[in-house]
Protein backbone atom coordinates (compact mmCIF):
# COMPACT_ATOMS: atom_id res chain seq x y z
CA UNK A 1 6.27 -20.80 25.24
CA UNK A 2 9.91 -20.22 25.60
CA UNK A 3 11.42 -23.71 24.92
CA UNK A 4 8.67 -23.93 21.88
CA UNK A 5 9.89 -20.63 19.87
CA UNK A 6 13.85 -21.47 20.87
CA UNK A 7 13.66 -24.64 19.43
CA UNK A 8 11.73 -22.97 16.33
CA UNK A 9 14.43 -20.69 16.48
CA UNK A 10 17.36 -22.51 16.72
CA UNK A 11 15.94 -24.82 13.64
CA UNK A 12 15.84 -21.35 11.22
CA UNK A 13 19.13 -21.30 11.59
CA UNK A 14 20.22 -24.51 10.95
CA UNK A 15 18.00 -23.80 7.26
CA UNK A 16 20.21 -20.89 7.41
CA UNK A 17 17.63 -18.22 7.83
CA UNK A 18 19.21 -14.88 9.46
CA UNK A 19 15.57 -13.29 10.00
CA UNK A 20 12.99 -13.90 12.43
CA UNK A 21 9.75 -12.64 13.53
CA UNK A 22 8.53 -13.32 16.65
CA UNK A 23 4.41 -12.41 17.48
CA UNK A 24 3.37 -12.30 20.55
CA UNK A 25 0.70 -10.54 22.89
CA UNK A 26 2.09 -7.75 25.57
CA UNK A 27 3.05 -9.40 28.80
CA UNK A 28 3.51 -13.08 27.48
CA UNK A 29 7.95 -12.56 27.20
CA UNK A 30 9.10 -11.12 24.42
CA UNK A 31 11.70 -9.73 25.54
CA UNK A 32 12.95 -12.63 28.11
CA UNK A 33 12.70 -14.77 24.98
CA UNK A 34 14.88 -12.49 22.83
CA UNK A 35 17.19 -13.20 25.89
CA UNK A 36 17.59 -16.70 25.78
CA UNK A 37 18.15 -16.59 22.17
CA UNK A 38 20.93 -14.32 22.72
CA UNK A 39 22.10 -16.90 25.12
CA UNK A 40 22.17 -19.58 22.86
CA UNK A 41 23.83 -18.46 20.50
CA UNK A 42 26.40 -16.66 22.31
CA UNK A 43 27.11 -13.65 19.99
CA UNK A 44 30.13 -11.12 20.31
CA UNK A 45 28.27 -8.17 19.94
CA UNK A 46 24.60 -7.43 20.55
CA UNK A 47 22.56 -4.24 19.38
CA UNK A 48 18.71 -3.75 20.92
CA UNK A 49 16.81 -1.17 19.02
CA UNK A 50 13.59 0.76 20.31
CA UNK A 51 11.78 3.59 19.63
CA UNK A 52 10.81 4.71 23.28
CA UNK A 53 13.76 5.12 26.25
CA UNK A 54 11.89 3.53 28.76
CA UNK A 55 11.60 0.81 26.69
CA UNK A 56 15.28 0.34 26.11
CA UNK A 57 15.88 0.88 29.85
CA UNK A 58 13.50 -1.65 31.05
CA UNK A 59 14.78 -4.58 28.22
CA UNK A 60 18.49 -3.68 29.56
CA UNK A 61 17.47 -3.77 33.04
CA UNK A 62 16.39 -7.68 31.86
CA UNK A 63 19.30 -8.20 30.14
CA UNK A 64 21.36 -7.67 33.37
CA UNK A 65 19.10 -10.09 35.74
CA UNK A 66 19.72 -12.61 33.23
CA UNK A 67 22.96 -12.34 32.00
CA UNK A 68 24.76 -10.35 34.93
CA UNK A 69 28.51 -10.47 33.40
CA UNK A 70 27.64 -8.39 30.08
CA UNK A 71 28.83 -4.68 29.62
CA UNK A 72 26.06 -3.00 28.33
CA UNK A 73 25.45 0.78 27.44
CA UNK A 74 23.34 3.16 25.69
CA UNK A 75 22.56 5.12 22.19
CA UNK A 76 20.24 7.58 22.70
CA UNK A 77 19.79 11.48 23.05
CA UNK A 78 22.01 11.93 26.35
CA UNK A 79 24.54 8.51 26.32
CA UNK A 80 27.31 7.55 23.33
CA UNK A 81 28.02 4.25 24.62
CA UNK A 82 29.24 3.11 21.41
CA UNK A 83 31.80 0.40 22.46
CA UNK A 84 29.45 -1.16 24.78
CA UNK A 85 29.20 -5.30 24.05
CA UNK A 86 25.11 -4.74 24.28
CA UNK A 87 23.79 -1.88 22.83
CA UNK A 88 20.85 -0.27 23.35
CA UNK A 89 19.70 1.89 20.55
CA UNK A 90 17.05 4.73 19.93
CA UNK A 91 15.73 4.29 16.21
CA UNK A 92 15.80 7.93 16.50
CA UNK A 93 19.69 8.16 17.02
CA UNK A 94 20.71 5.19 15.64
CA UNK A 95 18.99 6.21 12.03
CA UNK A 96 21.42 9.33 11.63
CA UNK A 97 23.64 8.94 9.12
CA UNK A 98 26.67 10.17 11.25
CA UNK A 99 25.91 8.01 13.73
CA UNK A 100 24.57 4.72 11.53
CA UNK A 101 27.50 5.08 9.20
CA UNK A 102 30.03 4.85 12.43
CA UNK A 103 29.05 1.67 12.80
CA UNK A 104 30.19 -1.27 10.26
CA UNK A 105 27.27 -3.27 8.72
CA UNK A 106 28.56 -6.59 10.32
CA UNK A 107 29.11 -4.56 13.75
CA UNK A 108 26.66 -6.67 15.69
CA UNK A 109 26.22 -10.13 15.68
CA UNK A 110 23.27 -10.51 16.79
CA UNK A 111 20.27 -7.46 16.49
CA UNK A 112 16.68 -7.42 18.27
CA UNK A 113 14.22 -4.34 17.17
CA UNK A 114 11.54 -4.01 19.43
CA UNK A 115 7.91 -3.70 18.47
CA UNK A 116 9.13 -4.02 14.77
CA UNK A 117 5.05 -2.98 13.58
CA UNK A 118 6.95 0.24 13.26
CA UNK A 119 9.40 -0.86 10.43
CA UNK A 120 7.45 0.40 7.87
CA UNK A 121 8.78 3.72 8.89
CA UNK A 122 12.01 5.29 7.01
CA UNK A 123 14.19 5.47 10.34
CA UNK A 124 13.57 1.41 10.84
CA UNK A 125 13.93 0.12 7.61
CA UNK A 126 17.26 2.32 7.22
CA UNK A 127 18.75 1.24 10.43
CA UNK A 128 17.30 -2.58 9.36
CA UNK A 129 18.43 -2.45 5.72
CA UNK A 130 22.22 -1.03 6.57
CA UNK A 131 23.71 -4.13 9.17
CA UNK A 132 24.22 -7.22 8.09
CA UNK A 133 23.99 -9.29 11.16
CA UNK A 134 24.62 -12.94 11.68
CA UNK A 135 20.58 -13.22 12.97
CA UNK A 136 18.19 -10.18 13.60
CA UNK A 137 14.56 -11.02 15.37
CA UNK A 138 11.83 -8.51 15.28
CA UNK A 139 9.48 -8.31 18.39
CA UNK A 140 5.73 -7.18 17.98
CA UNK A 141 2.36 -8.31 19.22
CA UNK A 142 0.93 -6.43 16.25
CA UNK A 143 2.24 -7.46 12.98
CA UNK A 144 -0.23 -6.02 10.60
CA UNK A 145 0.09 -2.44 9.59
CA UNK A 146 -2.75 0.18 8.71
CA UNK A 147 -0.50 1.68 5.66
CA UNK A 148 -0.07 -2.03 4.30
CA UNK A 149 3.55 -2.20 4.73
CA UNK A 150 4.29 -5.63 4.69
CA UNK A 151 6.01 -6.74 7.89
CA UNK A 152 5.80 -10.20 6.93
CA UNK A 153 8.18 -10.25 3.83
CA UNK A 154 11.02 -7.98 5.60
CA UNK A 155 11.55 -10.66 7.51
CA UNK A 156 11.26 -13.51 4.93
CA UNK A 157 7.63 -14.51 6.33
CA UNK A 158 10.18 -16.39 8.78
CA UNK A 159 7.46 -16.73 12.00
CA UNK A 160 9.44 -19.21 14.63
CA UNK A 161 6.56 -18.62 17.35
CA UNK A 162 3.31 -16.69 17.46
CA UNK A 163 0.96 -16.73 19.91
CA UNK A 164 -2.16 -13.72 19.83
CA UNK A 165 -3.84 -11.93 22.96
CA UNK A 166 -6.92 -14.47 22.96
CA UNK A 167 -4.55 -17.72 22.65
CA UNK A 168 -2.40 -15.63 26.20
CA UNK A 169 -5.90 -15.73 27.92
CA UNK A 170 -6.52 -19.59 27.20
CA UNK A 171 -3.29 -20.61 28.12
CA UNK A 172 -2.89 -18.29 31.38
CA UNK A 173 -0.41 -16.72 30.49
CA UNK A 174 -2.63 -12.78 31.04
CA UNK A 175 -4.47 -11.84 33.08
CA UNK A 176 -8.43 -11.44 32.75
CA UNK A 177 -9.68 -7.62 31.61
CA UNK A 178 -12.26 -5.49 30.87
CA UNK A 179 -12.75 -2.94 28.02
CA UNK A 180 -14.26 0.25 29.20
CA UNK A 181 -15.50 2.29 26.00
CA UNK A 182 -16.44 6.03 25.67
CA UNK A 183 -19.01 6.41 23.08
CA UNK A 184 -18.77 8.22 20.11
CA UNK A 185 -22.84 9.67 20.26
CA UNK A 186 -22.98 13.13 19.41
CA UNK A 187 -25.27 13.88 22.31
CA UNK A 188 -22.67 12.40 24.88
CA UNK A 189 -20.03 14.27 23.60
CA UNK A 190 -21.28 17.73 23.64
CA UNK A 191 -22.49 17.06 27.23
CA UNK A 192 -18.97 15.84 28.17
CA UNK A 193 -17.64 19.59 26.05
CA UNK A 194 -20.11 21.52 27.71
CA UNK A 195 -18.90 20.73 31.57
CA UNK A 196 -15.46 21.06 30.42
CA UNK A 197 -16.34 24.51 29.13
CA UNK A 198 -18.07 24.99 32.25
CA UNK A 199 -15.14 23.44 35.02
CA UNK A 200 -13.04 26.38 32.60
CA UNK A 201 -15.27 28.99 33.53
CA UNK A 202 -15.47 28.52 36.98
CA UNK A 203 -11.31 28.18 36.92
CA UNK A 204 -11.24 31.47 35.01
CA UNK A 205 -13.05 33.54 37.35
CA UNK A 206 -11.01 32.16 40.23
CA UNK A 207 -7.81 32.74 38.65
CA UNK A 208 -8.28 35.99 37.39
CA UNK A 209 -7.44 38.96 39.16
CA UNK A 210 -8.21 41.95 36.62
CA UNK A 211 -12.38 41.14 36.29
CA UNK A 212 -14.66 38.80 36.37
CA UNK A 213 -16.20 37.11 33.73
CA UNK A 214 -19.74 36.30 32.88
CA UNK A 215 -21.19 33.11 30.84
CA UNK A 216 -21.71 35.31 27.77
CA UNK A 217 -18.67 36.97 28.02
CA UNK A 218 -16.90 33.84 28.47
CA UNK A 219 -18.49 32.15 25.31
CA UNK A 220 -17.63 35.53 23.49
CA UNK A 221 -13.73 35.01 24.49
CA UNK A 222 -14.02 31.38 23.28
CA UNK A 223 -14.71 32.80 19.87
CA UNK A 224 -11.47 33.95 20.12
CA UNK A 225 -9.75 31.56 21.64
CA UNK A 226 -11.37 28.07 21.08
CA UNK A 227 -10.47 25.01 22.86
CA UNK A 228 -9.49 21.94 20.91
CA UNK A 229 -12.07 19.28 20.07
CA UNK A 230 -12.52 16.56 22.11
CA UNK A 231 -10.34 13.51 20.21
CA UNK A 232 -11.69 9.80 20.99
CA UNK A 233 -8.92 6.98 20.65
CA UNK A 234 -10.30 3.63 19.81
CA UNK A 235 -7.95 0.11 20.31
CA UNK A 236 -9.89 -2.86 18.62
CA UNK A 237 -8.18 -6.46 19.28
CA UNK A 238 -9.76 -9.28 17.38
């Protein structure tokens, strides 16, 4: 997979492209991949952009193993690592104008966002729309957006390598899984609500050391104060 989407890679830039986007299921490399592209093209400055810190600690950590003599450093809420060769960058920070603005648009050489489905969001495309680097790669497994934004065209429909969860599973590259579904009939639901209410009860009258409450009187102080619905998320991969 890796020598395939370098070699797709390297070949965008010899059209001169300077955008990429690469697809590609969780757990098949994305971010190793990113990697060796940085490696072979050997840029002065790098900047890694994610929305999530233990996402940005995890990609640096891989950074390291595979390129041990970089300087890297952080953007985020608690570090101002500004200077560091490889940078790695919370959207969140990174899209405030005191700190994006501090920064030159041709900065960074080379730029990586991470799970780039979220580009359609105002922090993204500012932070994406301000540098001008000499290459920037998007990273997502899931390209296509609910709202429509078109993913697609930011990066000039430039797709070096793209390889979907049921392709990983032919080709060994994931493990096997099962789905495990709750279902959504009304019946099964208010069963599931009423034990909750019930498991609340019980805790109540343990905890409390004023009085003790009875089922009615409980149901009358839910009036009050009512729990929150159950909510039932729902992941569909075709």
């Amino acid at each position: 997979m890796q020598q395939e989407a370098m070699a797709s890679l390297s070949e965008l830039r010899s059209r001169g492209e300077k955008r990429a986007l690469l697809i590609a299921a969780t757990g098949t490399g994305k971010t190793y991949l990113s990697i060796f592209d940085v490696k072979q093209c050997a840029p002065g400055r790098v900047l890694y952009v994610a929305h999530r810190d233990m996402i940005l600690n995890k990609s640096e950590k891989s950074f390291k193993h595979l390129l041990p003599n970089i300087k890297t450093g952080f953007l985020n809420g608690n570090k101002k690592d500004v200077d560091a060769q490889y940078l790695f960058a919370s959207v969140f920070t990174l899209a405030k104008d005191e700190v994006l603005h501090s920064f030159s648009k041709n900065h960074f050489d080379y730029i990586v966002v991470d799970e780039v489905h979220h580009a359609g969001a105002e922090s993204y495309k500012k932070i994406i729309d301000y540098f001008a680097p000499k290459f920037l790669l998007g990273l997502t497994a899931t390209p296509e957006r609910g709202d429509g934004f078109d993913i697609f065209s930011m990066f000039n429909h430039n797709i070096p390598y793209e390889i979907r969860l049921q392709k990983a599973l032919e080709e060994d590259l994931l493990c096997p899984f099962h789905y495990y579904g709750i279902t959504d009939n009304g019946v099964s639901i208010a069963r599931f609500f009423y034990r909750v209410n019930r498991i609340l009860f019980y805790w109540l009258n343990r905890r409390s050391q004023k009085r003790s409450y009875t089922w009615e009187q409980y149901k009358s102080l839910l009036k009050d104060l009512p729990l929150a619905r159950p909510k039932i998320y729902v992941s569909i991969y075709a």
